[in-house]
N, C-alpha and C. Protein backbone atom coordinates (compact mmCIF):
# COMPACT_ATOMS: atom_id res chain seq x y z
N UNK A 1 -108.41 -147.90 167.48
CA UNK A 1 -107.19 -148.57 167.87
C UNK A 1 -107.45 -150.05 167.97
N UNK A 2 -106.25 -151.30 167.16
CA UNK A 2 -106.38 -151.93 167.37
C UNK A 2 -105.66 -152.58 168.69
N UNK A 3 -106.01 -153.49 169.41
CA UNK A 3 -105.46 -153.70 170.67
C UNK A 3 -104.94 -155.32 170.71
N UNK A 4 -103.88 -156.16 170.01
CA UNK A 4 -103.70 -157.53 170.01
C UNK A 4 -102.31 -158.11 171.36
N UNK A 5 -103.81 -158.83 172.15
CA UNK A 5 -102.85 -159.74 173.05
C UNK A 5 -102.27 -160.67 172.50
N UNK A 6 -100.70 -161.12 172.95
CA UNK A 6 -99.52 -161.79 172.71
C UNK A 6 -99.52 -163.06 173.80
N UNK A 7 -99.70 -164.28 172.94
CA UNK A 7 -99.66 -165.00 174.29
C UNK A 7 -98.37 -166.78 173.53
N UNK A 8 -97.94 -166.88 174.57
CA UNK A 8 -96.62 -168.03 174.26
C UNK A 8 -96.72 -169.27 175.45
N UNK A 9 -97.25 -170.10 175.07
CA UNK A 9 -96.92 -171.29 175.67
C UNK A 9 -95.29 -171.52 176.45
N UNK A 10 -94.46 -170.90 175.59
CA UNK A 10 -92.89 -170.98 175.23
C UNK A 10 -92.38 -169.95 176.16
N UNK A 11 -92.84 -169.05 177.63
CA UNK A 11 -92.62 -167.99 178.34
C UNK A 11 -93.44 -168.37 178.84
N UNK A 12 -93.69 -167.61 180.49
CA UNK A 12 -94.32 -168.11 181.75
C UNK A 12 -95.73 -167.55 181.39
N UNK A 13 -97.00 -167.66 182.00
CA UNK A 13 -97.99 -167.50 181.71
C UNK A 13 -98.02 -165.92 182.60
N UNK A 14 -98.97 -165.04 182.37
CA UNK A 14 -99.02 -163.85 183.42
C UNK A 14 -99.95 -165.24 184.88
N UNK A 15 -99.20 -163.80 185.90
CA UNK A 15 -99.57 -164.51 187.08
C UNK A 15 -100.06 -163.61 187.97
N UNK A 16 -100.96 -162.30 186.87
CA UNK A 16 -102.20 -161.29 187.56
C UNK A 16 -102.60 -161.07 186.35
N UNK A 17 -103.11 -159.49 186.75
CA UNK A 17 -103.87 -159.08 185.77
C UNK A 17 -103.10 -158.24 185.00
N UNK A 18 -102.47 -158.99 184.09
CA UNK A 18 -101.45 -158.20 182.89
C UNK A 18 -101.47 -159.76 181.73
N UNK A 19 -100.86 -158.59 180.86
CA UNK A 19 -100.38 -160.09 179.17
C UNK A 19 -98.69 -159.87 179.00
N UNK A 20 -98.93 -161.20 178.74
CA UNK A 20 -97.31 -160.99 178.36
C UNK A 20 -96.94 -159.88 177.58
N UNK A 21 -97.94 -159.74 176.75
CA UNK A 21 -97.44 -158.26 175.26
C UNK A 21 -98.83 -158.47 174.88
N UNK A 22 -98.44 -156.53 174.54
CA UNK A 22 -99.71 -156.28 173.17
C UNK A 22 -98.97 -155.75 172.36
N UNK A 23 -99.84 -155.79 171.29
CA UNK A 23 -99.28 -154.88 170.30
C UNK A 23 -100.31 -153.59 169.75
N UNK A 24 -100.30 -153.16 168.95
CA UNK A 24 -101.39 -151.82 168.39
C UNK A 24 -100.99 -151.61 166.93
N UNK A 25 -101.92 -150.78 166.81
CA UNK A 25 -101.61 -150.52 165.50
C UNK A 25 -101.87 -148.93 165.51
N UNK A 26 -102.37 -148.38 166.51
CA UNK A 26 -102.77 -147.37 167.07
C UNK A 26 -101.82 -145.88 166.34
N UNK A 27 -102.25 -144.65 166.29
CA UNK A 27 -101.51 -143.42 165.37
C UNK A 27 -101.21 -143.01 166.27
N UNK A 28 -101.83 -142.48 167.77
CA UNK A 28 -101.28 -141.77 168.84
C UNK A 28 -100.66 -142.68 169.80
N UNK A 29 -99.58 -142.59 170.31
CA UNK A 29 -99.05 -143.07 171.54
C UNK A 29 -99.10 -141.73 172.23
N UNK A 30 -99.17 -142.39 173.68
CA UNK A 30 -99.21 -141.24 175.12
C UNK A 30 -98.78 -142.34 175.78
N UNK A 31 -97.16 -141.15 176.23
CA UNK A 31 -96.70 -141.67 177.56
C UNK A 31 -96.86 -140.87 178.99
N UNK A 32 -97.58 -141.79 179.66
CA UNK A 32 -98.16 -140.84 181.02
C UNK A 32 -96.98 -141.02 182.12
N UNK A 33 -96.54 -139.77 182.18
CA UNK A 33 -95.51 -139.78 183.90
C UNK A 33 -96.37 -140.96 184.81
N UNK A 34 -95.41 -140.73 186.25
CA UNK A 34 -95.64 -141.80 187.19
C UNK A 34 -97.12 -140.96 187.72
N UNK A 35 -98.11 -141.59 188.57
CA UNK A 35 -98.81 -140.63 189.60
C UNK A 35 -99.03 -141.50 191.04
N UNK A 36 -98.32 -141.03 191.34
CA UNK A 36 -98.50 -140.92 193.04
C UNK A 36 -100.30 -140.63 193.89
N UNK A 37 -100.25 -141.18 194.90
CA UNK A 37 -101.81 -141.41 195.57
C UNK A 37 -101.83 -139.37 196.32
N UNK A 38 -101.41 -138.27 195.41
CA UNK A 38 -101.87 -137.19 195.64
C UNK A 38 -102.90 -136.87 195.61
N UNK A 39 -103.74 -136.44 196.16
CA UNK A 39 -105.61 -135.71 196.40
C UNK A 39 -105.37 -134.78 195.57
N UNK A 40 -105.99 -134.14 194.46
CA UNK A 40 -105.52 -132.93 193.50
C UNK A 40 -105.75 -131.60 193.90
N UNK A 41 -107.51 -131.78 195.15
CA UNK A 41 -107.76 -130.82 195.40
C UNK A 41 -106.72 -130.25 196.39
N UNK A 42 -105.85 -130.90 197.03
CA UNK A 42 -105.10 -130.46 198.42
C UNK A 42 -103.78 -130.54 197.99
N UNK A 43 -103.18 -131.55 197.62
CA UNK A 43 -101.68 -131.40 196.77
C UNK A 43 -101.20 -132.29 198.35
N UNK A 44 -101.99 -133.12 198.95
CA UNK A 44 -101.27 -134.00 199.80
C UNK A 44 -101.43 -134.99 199.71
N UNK A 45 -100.26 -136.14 200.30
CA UNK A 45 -100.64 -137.60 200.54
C UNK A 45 -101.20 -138.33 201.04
N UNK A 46 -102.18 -139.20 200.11
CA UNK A 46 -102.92 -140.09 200.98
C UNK A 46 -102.24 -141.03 201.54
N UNK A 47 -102.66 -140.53 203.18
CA UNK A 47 -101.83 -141.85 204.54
C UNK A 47 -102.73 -142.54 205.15
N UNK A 48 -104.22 -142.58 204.29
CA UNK A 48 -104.68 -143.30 205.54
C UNK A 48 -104.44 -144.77 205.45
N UNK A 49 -104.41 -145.26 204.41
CA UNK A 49 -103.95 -146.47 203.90
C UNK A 49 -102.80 -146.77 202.76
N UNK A 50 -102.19 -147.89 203.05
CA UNK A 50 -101.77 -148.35 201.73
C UNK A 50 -102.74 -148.51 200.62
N UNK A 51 -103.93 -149.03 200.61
CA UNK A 51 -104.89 -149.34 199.87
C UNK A 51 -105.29 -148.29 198.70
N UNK A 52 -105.57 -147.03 199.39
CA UNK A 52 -106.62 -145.79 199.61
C UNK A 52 -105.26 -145.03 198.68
N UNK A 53 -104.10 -144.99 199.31
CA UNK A 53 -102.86 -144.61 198.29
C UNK A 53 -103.04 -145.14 196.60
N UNK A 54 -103.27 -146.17 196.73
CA UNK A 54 -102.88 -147.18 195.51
C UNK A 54 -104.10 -146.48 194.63
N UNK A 55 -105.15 -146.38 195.62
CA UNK A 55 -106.41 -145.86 194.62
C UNK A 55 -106.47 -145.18 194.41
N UNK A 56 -105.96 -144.05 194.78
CA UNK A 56 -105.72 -142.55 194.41
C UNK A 56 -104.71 -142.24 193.19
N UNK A 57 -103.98 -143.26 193.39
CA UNK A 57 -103.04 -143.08 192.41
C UNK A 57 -103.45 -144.07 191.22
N UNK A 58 -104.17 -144.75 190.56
CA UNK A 58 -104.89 -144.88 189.96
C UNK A 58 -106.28 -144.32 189.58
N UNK A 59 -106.74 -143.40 190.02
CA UNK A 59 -107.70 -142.10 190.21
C UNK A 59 -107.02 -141.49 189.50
N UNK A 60 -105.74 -141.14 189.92
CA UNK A 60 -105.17 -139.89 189.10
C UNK A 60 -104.71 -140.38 187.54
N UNK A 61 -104.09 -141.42 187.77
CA UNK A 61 -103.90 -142.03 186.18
C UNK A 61 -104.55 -141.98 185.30
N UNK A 62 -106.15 -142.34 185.79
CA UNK A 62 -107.36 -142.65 185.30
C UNK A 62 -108.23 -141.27 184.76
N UNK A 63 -107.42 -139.96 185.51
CA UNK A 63 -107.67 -138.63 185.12
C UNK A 63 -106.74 -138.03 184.04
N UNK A 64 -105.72 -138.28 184.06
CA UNK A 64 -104.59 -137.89 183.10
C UNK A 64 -105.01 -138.88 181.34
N UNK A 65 -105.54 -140.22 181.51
CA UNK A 65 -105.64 -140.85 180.66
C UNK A 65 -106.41 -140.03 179.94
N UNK A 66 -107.99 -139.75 180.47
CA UNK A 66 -108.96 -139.17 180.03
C UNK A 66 -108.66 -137.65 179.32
N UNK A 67 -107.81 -137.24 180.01
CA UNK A 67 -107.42 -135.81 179.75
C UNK A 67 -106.67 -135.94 178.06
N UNK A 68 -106.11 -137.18 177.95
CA UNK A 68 -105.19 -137.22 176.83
C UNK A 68 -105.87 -137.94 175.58
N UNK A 69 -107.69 -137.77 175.85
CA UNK A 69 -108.57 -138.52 175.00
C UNK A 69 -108.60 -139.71 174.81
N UNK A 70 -107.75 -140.65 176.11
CA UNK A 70 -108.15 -141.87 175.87
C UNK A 70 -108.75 -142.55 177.17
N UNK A 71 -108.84 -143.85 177.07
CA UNK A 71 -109.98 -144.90 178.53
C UNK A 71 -108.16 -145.89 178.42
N UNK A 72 -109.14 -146.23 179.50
CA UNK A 72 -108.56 -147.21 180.58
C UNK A 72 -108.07 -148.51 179.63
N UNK A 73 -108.51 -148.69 178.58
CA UNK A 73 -108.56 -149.89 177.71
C UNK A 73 -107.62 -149.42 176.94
N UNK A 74 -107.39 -148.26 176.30
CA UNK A 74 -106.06 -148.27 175.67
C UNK A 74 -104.63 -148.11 176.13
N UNK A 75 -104.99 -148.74 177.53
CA UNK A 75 -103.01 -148.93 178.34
C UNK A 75 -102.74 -150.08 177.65
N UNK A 76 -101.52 -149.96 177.13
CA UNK A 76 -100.88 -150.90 176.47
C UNK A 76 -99.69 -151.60 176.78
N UNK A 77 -99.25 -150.52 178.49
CA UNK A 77 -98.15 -151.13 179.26
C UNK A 77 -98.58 -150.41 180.66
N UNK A 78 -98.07 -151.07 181.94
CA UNK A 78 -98.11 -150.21 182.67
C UNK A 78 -96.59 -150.68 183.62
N UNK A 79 -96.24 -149.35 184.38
CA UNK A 79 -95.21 -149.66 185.23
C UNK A 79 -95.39 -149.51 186.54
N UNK A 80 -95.37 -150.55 187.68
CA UNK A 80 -95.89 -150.43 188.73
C UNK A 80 -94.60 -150.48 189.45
N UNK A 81 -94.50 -149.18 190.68
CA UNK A 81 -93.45 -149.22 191.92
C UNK A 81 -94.10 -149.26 193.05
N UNK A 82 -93.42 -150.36 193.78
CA UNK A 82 -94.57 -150.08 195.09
C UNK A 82 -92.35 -150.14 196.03
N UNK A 83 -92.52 -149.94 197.17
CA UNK A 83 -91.73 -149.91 198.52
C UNK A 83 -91.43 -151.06 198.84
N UNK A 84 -92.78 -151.57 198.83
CA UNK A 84 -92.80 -152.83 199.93
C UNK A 84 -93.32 -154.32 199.17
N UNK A 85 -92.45 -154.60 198.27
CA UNK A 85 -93.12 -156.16 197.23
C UNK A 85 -94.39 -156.69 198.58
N UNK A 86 -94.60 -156.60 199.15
CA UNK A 86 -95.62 -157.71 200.54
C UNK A 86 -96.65 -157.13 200.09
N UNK A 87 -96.51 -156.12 199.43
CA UNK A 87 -98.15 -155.28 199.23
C UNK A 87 -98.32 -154.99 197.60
N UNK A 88 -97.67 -156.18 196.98
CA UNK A 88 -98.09 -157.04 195.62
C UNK A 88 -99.66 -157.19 195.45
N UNK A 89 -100.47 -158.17 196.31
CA UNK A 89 -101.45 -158.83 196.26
C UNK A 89 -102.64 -157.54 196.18
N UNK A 90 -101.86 -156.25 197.17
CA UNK A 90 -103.20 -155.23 196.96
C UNK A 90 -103.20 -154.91 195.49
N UNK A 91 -102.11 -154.33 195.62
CA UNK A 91 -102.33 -153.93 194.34
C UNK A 91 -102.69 -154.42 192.93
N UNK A 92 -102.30 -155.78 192.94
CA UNK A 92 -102.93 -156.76 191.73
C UNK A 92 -104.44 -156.78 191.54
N UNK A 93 -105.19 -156.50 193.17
CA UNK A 93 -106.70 -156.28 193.22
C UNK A 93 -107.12 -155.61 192.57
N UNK A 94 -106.36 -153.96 192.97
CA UNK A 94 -107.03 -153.01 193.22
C UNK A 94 -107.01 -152.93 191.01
N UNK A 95 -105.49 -153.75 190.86
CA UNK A 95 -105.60 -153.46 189.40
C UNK A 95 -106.92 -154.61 188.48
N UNK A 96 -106.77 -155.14 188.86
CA UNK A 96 -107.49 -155.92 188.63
C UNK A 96 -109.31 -155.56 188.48
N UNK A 97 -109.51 -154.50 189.43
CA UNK A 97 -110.89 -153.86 189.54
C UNK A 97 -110.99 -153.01 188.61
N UNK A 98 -109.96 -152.12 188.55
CA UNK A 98 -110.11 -150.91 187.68
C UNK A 98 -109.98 -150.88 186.06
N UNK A 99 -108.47 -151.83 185.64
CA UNK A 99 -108.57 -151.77 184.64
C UNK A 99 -109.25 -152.78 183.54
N UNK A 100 -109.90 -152.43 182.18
CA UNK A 100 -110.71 -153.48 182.00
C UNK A 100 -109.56 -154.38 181.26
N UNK A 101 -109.90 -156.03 181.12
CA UNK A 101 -109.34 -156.88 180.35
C UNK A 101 -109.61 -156.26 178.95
N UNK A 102 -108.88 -156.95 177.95
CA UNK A 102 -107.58 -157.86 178.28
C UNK A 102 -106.53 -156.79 178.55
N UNK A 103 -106.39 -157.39 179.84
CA UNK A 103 -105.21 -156.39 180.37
C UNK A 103 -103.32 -156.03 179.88
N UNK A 104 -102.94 -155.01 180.25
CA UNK A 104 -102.14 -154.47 179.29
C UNK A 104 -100.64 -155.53 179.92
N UNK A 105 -99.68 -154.98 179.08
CA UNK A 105 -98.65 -155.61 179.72
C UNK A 105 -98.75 -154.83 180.77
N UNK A 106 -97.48 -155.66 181.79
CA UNK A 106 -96.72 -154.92 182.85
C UNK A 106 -95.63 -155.20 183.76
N UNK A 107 -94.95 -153.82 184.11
CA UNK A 107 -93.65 -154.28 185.11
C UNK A 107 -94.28 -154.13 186.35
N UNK A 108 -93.57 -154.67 187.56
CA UNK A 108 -93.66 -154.31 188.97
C UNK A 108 -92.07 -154.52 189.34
N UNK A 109 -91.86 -153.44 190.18
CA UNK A 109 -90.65 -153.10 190.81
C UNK A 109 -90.29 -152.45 192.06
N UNK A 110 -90.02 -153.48 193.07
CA UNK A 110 -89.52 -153.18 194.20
C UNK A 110 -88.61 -151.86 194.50
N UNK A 111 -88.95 -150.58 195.09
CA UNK A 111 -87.89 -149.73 195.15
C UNK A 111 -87.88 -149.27 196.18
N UNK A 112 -86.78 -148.40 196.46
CA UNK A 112 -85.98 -148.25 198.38
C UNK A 112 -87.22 -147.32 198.53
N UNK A 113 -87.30 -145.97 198.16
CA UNK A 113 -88.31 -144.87 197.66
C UNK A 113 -88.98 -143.88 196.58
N UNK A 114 -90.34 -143.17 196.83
CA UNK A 114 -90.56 -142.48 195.93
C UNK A 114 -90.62 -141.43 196.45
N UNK A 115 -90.81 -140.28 195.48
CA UNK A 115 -91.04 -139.28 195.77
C UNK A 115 -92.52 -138.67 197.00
N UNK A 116 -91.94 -137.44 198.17
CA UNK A 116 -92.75 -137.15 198.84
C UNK A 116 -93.60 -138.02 199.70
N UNK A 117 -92.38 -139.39 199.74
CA UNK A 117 -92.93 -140.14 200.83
C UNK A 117 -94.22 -141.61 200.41
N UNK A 118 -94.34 -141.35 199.22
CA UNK A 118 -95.09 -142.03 198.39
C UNK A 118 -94.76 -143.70 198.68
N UNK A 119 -95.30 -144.62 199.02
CA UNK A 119 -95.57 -146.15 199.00
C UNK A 119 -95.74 -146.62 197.46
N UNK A 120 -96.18 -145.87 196.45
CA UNK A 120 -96.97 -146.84 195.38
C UNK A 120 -96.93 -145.73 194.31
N UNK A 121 -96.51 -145.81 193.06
CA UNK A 121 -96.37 -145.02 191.98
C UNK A 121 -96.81 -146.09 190.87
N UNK A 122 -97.65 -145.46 189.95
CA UNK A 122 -97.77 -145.86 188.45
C UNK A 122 -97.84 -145.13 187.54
N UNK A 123 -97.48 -145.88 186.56
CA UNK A 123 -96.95 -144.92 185.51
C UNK A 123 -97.83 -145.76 184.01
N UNK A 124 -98.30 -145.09 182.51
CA UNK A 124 -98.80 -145.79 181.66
C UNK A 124 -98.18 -145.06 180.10
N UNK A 125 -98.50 -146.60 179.13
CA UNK A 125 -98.22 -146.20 177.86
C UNK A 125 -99.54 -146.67 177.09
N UNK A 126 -99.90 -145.41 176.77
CA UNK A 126 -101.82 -145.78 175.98
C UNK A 126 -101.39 -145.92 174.58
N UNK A 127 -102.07 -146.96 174.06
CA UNK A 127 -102.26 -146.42 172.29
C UNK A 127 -103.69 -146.11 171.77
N UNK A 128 -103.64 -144.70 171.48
CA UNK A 128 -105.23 -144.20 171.16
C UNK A 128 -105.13 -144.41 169.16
């Protein structure tokens, strides 16, 4: 898969760890549902933190990716919901740790709730 970052003087610069656009050239696309900070072995929510949520639910992403024969490097978009925009900065970290550059596009979106009580949902589009 080829993986080409999009970048424009002429549009705002990214202001984390995302690109304005990629493109691919890639034969498989996989679109991965949202995943929520669920423990797989227990089927419950992680409450001990906001943090510990966020990582779990990138844990699980990071399991579904693999499952669908691809890495972390072929997200080519991602969609981030968190509750509470104030808890932006974690999550830009926590993305920032996990996934490798050059990082994929992405949304973030403030919403009232998620499912089962959930703080933080992500969701991905790989090109393998």
């Amino acid at each position: 898969m080829s993986k080409q970052i999009i970048h424009t003087d002429k549009a705002p610069a990214a202001v984390g760890p995302y690109s304005q656009a990629v493109a691919t050239t890639a034969t498989k696309m996989v679109f991965l549902s949202g995943q929520i900070g669920f423990v797989p072995a227990t089927g419950e929510l992680v409450t001990s933190s906001f943090e510990d949520q966020v990582k779990q639910a990138f844990t699980n992403m990071a399991s579904v990716v693999e499952a669908a024969g691809g890495n972390l490097n072929q997200i080519v978009k991602l969609n981030l919901y968190l509750t509470d925009l104030n808890n932006f900065s974690v999550v830009n970290d926590i993305m920032a740790a996990m996934i490798p550059e050059p990082f994929p596009a992405r949304s973030t979106v403030g919403v009232a709730s998620l499912p089962k009580g959930a703080t933080f949902e992500v969701e991905a589009i790989l090109a393998i």
